[in-house]
PDB file of N, CA and C in Angstrom:
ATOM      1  N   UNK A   1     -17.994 -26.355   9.771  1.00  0.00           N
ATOM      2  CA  UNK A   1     -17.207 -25.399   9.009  1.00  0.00           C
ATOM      3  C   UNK A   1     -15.752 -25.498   9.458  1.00  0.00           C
ATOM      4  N   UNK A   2     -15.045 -25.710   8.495  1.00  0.00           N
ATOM      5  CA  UNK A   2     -13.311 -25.610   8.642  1.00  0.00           C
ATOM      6  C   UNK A   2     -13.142 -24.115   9.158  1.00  0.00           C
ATOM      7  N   UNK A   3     -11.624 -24.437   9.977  1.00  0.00           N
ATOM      8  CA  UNK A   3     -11.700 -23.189  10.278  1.00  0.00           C
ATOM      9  C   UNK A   3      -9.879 -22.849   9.331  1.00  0.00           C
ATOM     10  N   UNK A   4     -10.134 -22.078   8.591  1.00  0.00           N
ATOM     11  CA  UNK A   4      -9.539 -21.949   7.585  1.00  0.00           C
ATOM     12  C   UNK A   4      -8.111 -20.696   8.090  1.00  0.00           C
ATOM     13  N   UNK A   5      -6.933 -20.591   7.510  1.00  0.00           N
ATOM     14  CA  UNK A   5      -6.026 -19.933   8.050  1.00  0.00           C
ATOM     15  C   UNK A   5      -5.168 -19.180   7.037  1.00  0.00           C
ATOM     16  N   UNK A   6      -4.924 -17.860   6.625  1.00  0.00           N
ATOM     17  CA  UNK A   6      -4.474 -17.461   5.206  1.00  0.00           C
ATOM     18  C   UNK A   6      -3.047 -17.501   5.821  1.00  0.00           C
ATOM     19  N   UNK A   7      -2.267 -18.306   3.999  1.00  0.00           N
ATOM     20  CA  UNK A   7      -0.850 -18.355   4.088  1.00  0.00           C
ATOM     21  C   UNK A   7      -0.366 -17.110   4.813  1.00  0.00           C
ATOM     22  N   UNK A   8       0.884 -17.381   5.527  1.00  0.00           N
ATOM     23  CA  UNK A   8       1.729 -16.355   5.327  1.00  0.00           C
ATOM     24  C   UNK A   8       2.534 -15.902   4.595  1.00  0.00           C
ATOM     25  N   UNK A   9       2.946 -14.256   5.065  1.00  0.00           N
ATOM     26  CA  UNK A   9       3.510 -13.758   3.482  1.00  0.00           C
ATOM     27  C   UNK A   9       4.576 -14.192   3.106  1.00  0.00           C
ATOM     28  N   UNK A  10       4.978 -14.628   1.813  1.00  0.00           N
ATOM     29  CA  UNK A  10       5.849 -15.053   1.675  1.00  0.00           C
ATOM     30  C   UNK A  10       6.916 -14.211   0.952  1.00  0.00           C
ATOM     31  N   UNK A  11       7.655 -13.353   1.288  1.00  0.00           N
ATOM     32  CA  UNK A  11       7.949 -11.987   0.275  1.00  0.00           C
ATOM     33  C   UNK A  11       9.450 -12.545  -0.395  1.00  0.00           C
ATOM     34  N   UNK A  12      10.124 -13.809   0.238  1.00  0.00           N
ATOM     35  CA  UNK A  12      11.459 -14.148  -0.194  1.00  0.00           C
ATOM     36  C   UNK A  12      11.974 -13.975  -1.420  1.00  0.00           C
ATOM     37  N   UNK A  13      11.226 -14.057  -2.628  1.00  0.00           N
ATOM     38  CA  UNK A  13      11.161 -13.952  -3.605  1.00  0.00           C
ATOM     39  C   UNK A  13      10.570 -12.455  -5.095  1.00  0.00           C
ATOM     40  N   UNK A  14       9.984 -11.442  -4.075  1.00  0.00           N
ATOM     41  CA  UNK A  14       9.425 -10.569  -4.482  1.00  0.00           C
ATOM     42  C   UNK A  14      10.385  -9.761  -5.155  1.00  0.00           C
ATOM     43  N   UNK A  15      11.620  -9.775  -4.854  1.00  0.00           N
ATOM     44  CA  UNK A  15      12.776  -8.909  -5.506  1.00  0.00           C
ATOM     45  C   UNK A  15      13.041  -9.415  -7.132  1.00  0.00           C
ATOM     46  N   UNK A  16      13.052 -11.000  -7.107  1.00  0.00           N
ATOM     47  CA  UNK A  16      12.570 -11.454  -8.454  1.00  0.00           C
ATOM     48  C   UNK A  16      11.458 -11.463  -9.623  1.00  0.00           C
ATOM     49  N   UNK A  17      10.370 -11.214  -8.635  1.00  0.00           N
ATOM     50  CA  UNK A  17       9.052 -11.006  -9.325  1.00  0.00           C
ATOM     51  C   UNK A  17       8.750  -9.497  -9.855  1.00  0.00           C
ATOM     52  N   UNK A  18       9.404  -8.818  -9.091  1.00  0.00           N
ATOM     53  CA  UNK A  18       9.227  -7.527  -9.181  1.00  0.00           C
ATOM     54  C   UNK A  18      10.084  -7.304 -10.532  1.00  0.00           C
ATOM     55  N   UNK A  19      11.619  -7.809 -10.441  1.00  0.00           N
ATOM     56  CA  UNK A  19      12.003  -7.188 -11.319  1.00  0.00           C
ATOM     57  C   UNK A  19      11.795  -8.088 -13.181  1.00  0.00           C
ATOM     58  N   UNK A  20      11.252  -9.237 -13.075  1.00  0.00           N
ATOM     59  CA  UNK A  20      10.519  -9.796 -14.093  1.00  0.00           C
ATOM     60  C   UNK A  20       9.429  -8.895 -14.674  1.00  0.00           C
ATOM     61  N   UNK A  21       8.655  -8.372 -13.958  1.00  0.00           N
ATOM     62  CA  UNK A  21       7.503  -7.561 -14.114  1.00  0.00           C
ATOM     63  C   UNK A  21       8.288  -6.348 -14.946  1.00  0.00           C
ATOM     64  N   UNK A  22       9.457  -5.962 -14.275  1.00  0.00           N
ATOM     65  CA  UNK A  22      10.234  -4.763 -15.507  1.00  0.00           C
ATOM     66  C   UNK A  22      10.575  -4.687 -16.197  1.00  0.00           C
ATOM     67  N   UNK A  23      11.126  -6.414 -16.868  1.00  0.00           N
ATOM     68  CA  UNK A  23      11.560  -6.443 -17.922  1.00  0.00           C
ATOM     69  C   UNK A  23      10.053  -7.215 -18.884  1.00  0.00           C
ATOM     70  N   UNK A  24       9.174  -7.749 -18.509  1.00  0.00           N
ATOM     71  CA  UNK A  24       7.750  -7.614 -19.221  1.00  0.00           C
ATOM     72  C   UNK A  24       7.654  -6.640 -19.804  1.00  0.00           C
ATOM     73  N   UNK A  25       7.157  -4.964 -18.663  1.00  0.00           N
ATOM     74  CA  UNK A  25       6.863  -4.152 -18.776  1.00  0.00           C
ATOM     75  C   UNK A  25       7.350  -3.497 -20.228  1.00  0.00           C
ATOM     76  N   UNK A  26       8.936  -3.163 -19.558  1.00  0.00           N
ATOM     77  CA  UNK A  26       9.522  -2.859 -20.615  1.00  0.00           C
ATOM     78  C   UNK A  26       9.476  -3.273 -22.101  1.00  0.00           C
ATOM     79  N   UNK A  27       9.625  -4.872 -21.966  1.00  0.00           N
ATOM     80  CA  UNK A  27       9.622  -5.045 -23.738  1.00  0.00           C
ATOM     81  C   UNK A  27       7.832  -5.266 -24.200  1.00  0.00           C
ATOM     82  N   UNK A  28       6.756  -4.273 -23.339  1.00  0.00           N
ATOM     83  CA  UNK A  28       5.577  -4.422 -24.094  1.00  0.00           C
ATOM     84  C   UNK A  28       5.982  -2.977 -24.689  1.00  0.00           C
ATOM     85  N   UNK A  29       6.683  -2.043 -23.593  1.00  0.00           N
ATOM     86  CA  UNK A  29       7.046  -0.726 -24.046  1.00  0.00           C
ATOM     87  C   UNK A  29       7.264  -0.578 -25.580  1.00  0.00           C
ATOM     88  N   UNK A  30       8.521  -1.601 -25.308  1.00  0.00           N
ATOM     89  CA  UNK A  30       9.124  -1.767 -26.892  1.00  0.00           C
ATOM     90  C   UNK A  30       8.709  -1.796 -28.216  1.00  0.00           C
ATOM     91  N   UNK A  31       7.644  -3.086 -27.924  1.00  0.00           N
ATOM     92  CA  UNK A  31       7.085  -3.493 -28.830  1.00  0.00           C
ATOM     93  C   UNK A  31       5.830  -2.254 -29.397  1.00  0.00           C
ATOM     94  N   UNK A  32       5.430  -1.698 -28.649  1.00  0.00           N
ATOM     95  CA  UNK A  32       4.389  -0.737 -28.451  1.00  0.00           C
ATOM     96  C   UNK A  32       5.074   0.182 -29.166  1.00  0.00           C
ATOM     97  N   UNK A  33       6.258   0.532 -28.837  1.00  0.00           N
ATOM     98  CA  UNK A  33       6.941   1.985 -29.712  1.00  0.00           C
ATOM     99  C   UNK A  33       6.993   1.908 -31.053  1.00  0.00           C
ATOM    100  N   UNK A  34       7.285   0.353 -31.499  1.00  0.00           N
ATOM    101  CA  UNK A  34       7.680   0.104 -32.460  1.00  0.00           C
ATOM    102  C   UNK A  34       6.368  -0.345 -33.422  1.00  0.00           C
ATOM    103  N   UNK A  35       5.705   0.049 -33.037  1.00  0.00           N
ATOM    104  CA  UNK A  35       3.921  -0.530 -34.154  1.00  0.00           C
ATOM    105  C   UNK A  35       3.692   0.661 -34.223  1.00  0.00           C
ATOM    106  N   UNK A  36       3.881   2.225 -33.289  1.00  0.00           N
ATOM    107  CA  UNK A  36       3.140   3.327 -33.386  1.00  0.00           C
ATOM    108  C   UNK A  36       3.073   4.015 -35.100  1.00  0.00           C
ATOM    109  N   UNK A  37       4.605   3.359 -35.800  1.00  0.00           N
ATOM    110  CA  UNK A  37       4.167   3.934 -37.065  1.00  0.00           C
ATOM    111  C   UNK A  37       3.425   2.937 -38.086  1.00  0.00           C
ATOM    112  N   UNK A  38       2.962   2.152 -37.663  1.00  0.00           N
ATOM    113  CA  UNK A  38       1.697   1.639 -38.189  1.00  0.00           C
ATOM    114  C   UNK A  38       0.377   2.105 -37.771  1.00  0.00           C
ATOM    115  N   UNK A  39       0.091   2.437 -36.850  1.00  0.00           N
ATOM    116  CA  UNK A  39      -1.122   2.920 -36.520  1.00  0.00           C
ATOM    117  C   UNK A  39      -1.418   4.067 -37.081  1.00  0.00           C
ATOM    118  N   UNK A  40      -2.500   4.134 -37.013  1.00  0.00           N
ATOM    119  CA  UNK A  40      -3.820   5.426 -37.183  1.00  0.00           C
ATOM    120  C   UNK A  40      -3.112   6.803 -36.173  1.00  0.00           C
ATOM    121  N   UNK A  41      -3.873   7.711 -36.239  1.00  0.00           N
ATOM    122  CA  UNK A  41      -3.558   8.658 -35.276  1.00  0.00           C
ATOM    123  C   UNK A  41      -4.532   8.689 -33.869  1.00  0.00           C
ATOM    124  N   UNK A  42      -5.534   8.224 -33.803  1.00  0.00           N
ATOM    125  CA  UNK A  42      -6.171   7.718 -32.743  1.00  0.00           C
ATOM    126  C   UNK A  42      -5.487   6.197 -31.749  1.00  0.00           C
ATOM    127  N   UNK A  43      -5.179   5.016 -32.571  1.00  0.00           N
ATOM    128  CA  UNK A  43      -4.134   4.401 -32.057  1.00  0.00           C
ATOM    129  C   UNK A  43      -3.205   4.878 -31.205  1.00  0.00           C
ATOM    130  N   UNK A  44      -1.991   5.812 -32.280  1.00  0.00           N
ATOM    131  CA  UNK A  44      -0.824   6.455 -31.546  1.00  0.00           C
ATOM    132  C   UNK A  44      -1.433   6.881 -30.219  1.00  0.00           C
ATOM    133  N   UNK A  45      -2.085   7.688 -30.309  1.00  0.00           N
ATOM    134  CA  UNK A  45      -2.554   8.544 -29.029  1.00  0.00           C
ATOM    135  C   UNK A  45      -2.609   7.591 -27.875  1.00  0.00           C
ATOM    136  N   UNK A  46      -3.310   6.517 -27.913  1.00  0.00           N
ATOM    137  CA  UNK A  46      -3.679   5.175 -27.182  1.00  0.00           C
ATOM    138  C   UNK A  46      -2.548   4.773 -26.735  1.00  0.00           C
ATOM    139  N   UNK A  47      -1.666   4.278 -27.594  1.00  0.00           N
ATOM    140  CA  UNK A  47      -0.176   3.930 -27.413  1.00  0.00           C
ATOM    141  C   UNK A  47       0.738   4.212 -26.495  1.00  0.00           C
ATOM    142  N   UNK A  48       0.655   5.977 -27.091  1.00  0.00           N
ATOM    143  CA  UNK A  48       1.770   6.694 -25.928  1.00  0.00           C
ATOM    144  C   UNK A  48       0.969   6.858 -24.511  1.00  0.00           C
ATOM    145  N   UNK A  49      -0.079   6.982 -24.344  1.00  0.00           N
ATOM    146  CA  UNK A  49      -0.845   6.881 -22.923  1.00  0.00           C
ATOM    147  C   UNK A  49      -0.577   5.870 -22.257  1.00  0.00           C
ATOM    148  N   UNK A  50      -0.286   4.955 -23.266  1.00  0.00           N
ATOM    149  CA  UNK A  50      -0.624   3.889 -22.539  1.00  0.00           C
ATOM    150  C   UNK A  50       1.020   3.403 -22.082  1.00  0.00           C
ATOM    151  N   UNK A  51       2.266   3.840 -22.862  1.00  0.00           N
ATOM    152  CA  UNK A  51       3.787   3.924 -22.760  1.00  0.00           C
ATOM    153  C   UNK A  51       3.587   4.573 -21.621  1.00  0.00           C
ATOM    154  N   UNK A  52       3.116   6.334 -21.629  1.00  0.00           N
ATOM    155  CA  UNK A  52       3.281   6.609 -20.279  1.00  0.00           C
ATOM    156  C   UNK A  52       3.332   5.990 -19.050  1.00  0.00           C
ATOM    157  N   UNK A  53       1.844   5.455 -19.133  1.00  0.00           N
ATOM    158  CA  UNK A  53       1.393   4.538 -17.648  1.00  0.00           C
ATOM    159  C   UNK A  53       2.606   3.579 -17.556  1.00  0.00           C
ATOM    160  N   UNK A  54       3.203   2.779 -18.332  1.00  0.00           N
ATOM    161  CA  UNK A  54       4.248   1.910 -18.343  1.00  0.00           C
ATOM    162  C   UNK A  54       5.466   2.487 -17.648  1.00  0.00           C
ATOM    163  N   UNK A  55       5.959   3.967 -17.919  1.00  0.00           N
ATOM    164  CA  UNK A  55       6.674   4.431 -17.500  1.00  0.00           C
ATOM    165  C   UNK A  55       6.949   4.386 -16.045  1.00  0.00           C
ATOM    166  N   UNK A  56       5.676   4.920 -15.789  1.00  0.00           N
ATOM    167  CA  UNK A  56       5.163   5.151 -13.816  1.00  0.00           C
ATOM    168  C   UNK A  56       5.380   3.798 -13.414  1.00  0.00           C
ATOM    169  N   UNK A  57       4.822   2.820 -14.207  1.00  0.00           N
ATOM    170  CA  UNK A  57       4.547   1.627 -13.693  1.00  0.00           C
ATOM    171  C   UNK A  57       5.969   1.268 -13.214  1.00  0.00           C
ATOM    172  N   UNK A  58       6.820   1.358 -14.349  1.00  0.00           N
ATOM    173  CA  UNK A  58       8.483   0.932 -14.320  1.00  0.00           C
ATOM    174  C   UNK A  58       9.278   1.303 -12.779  1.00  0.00           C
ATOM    175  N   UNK A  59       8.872   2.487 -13.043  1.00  0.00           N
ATOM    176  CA  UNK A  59       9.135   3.550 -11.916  1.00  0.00           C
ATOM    177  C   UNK A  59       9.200   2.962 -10.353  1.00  0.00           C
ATOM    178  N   UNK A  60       7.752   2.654 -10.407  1.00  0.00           N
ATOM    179  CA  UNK A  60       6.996   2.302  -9.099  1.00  0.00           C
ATOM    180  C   UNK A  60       7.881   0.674  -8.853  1.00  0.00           C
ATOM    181  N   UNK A  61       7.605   0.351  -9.956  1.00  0.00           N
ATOM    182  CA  UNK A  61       8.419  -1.151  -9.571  1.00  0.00           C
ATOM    183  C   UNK A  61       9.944  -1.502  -9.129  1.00  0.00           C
ATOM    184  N   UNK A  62      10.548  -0.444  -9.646  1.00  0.00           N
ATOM    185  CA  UNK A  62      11.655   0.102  -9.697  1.00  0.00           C
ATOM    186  C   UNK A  62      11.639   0.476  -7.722  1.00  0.00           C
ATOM    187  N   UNK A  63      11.042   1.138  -7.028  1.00  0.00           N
ATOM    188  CA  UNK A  63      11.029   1.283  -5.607  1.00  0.00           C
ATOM    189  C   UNK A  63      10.911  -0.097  -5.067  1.00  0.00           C
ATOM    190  N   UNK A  64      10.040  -0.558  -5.471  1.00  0.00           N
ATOM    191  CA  UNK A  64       9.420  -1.691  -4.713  1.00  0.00           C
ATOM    192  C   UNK A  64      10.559  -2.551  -4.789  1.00  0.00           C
ATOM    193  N   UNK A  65      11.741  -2.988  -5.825  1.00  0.00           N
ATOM    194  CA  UNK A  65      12.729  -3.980  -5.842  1.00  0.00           C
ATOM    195  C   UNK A  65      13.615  -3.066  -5.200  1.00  0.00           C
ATOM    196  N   UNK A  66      13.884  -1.992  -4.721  1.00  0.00           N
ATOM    197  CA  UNK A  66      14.618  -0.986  -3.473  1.00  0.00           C
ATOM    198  C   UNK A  66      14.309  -1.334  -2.231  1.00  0.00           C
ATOM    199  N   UNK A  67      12.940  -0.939  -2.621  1.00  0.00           N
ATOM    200  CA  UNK A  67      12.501  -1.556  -0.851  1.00  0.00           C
ATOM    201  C   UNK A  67      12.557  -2.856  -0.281  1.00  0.00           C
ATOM    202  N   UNK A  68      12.699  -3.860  -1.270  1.00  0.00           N
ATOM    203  CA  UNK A  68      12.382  -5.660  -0.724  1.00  0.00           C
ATOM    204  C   UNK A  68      13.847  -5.660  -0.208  1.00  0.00           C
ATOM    205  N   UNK A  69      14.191  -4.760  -1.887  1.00  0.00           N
ATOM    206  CA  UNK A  69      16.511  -5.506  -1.695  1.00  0.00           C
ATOM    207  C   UNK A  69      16.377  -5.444  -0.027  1.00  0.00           C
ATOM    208  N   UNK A  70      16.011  -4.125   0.570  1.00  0.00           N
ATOM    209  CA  UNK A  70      16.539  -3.297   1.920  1.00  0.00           C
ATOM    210  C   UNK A  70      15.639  -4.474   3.054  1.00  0.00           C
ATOM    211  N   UNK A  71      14.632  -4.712   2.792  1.00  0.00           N
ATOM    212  CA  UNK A  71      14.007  -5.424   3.548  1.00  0.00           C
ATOM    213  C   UNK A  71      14.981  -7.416   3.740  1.00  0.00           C
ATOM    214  N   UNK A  72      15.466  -7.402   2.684  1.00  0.00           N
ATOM    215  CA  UNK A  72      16.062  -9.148   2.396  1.00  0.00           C
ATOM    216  C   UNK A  72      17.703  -8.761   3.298  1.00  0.00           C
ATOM    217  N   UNK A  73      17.982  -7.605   3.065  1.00  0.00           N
ATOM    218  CA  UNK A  73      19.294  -7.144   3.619  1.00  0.00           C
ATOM    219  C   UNK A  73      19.305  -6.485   5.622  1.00  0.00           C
ATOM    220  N   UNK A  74      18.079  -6.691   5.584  1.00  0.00           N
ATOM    221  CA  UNK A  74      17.798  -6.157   7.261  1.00  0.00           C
ATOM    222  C   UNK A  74      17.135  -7.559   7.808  1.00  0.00           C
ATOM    223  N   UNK A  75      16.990  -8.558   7.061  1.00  0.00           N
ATOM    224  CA  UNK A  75      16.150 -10.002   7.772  1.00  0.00           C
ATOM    225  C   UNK A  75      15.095  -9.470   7.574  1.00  0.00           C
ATOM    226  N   UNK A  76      14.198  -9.057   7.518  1.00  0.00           N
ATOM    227  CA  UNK A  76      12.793  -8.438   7.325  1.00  0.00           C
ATOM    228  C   UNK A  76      12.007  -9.429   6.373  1.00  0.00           C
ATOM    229  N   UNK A  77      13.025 -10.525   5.368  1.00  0.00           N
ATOM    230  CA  UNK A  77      12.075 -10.971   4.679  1.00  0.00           C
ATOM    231  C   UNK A  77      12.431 -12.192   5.294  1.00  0.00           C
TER     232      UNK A  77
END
């Protein structure tokens, strides 16, 4: 049996990934806002729940490219 060793972390780059993920996020937002007046009223409902969660999501991601910036700016990464 190999004796096997997990990468290390590599976070150099997470400030980029993170904030790719916001602008994804965002234009599913978009696109999502913009079909709600096609949908049903069961749809809509789906929609904006689901905008919400996007919101938080934004949010949360939004810290996390705070916290790396601070981490790339202290050597930490």
């Amino acid at each position: 049996m190999t004796n096997r060793k997990p990468k290390p972390d590599d976070r150099s780059d997470n400030v980029e990934k993170l904030q790719n993920m916001i602008q994804n996020t965002i234009e599913n937002y978009r696109e999502a806002e913009a079909s709600v007046e096609f949908a049903g009223p069961e749809e809509r409902e789906k929609i904006k729940a689901k905008n919400e969660r996007r919101k938080k999501a934004i949010e949360g991601f939004r810290k996390e490219v705070k916290e790396e910036a601070a981490a790339r700016e202290n050597g930490e990464v």
